[in-house]
Protein backbone atom coordinates (compact mmCIF):
# COMPACT_ATOMS: atom_id res chain seq x y z
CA UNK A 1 -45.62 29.30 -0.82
CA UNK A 2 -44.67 29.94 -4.61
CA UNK A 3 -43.24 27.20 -6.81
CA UNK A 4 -40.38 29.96 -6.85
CA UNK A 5 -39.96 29.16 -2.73
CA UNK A 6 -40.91 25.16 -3.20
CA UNK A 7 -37.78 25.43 -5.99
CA UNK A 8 -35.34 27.27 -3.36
CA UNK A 9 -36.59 25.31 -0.39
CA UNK A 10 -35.60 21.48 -2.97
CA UNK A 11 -32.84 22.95 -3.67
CA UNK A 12 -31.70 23.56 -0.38
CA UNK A 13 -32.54 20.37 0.74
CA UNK A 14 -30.64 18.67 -1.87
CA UNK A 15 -27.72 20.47 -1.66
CA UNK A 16 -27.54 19.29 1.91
CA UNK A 17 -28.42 15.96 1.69
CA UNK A 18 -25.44 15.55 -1.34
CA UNK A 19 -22.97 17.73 1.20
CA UNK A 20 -23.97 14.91 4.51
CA UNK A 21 -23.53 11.94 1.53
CA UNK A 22 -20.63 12.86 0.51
CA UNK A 23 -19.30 13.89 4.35
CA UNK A 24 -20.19 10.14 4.97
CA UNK A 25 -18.61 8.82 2.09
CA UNK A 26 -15.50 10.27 3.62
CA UNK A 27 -16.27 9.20 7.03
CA UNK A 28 -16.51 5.21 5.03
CA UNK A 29 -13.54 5.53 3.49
CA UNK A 30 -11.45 1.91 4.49
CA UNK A 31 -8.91 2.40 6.96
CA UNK A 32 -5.50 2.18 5.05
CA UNK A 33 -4.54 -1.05 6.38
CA UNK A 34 -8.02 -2.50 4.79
CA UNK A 35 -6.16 -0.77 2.01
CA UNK A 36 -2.98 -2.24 2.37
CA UNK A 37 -4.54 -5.54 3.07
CA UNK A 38 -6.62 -4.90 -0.48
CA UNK A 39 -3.55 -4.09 -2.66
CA UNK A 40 -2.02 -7.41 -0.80
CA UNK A 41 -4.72 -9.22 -1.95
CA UNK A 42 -4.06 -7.88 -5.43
CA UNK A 43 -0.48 -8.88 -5.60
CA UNK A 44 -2.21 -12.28 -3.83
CA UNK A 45 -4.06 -12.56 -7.28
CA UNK A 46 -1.14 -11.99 -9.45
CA UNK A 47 0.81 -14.70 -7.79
CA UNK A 48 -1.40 -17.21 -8.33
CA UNK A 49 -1.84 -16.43 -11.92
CA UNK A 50 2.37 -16.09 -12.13
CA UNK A 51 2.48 -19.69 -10.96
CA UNK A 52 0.92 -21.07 -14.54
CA UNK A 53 2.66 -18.35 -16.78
CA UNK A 54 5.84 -16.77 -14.64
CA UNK A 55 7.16 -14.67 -17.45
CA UNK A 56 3.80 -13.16 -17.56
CA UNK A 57 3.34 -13.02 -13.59
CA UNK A 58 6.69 -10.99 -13.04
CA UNK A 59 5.62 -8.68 -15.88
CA UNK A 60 2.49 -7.68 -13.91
CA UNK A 61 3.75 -8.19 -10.47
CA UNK A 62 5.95 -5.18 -11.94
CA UNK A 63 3.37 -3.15 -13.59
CA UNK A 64 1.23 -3.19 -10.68
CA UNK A 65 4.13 -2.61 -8.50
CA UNK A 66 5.35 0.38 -10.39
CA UNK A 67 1.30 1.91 -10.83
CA UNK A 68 0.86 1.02 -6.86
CA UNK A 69 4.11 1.26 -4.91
CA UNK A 70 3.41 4.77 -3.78
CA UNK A 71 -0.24 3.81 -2.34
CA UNK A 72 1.31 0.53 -0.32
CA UNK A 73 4.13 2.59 1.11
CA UNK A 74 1.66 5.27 2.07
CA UNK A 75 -0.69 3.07 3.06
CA UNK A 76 1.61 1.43 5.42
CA UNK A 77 2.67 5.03 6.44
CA UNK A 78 -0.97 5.93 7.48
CA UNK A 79 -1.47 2.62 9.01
CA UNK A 80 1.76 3.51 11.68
CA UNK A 81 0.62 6.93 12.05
CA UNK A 82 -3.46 6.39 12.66
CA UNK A 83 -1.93 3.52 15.90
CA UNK A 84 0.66 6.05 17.44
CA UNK A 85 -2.13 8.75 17.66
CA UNK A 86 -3.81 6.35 19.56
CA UNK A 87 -2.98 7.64 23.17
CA UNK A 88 -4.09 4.83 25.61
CA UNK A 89 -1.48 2.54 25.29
CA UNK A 90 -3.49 -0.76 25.38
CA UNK A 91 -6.09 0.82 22.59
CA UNK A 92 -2.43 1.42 20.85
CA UNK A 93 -1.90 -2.08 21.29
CA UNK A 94 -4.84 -3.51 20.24
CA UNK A 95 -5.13 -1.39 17.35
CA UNK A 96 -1.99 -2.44 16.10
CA UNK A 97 -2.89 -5.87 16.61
CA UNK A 98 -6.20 -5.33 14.04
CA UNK A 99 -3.66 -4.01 11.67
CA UNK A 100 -1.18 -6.53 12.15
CA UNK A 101 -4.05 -9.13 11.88
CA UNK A 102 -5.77 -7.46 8.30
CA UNK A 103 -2.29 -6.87 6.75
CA UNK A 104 -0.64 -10.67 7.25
CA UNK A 105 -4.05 -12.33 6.71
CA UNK A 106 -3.89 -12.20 2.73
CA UNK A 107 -0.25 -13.01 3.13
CA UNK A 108 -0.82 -16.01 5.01
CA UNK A 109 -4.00 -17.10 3.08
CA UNK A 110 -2.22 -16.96 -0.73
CA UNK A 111 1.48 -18.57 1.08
CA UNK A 112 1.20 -21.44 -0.95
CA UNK A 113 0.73 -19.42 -4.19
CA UNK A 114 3.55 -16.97 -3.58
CA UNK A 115 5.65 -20.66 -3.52
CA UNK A 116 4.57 -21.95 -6.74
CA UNK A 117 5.08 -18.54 -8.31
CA UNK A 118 8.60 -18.78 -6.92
CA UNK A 119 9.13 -21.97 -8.29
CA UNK A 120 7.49 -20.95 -11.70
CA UNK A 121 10.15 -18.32 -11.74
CA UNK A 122 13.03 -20.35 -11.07
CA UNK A 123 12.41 -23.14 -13.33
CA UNK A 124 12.23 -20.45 -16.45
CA UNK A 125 14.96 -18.46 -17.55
CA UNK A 126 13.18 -15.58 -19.19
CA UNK A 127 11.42 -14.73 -15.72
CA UNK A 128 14.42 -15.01 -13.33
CA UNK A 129 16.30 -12.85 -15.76
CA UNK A 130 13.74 -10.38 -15.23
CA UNK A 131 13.65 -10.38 -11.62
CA UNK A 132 17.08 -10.28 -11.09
CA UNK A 133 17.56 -7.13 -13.31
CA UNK A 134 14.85 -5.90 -11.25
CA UNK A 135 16.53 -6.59 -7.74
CA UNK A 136 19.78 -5.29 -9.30
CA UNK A 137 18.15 -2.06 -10.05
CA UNK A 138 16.60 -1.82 -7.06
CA UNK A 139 19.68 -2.34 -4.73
CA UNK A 140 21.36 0.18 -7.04
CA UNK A 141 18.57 2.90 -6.50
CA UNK A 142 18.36 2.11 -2.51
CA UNK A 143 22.09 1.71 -1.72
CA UNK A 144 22.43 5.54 -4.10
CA UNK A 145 19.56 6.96 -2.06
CA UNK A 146 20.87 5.75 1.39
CA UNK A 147 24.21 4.14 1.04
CA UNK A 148 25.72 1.48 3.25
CA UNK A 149 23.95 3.36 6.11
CA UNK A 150 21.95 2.56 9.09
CA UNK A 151 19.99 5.98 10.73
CA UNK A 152 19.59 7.13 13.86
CA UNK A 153 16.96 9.03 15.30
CA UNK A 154 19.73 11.61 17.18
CA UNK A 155 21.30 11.73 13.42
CA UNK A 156 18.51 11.67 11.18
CA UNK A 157 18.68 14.99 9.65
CA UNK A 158 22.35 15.49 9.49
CA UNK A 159 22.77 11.33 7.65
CA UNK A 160 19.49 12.59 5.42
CA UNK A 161 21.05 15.49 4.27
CA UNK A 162 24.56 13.93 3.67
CA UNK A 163 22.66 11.20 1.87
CA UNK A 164 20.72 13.60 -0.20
CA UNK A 165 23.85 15.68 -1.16
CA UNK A 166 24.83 12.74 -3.37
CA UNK A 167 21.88 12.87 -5.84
């Protein structure tokens, strides 16, 4: 064979061996509620760190929240969607089990930080002022997205568009 053929057959070969990496990179990618449990662990770490400096802590329990809001909620989203494809209903079950289990571990192991950040917050001003302005705002954006409402599946479309019509 020419080195022309020895440089097409290389080539070749390590096109397809970057094309079956990067197929199984895919195929690795975490399940979102590893993903979810991940970004819990994050907010895990910013808690803890809150609990010594609480003005600082709410400032990046925000940041991160407004940067990673988006991923949880879709997270979460995938997470509900990947269990009801499941069709036998006890691999349904068990599967949401797993995620149940991966997505309140990081809550339950960082409890105790989450209650000194609490505290942290409460016993200075300049923090509590900024999470209430924050919970304020929040409520305000929720209650002029949805209103006073509670859906129903039979009404969904009809109480999404009404509620939509107000923006």
């Amino acid at each position: 064979m020419t080195a022309k053929g020895w440089f097409a057959v290389a080539l070749v070969g390590a096109a397809s061996m970057f094309a079956v990496k990067s197929t199984a990179g895919c195929l690795n990618k975490p399940a979102p509620d590893q993903r979810l449990a991940g970004r819990l662990d994050d907010l895990c770490a910013i808690a803890r760190d809150g609990a010594d400096d609480a003005e600082g802590g709410v400032r990046a329990l925000g940041k991160y929240l407004g940067k990673h809001t988006g991923d949880i909620l879709g997270d979460f989203g995938e997470t509900v969607a990947i269990i009801e494809r499941v069709k036998d209903d006890e691999a349904h079950d068990e599967r949401a089990r797993m995620a149940r289990d991966r997505i309140y571990g990081p809550l339950v192991a960082c409890h105790r930080d989450w209650q000194r950040f609490g505290e942290a917050i409460e016993r200075d001003p300049a923090a509590k002022a900024l999470v209430d302005r924050a919970m304020v705002r929040l409520n305000r954006t929720l209650e002029i997205l949805f209103g006073n409402r509670v859906f129903t599946l039979r009404d969904l479309p009809s109480q999404l568009e009404r509620a939509l019509d107000k923006l």
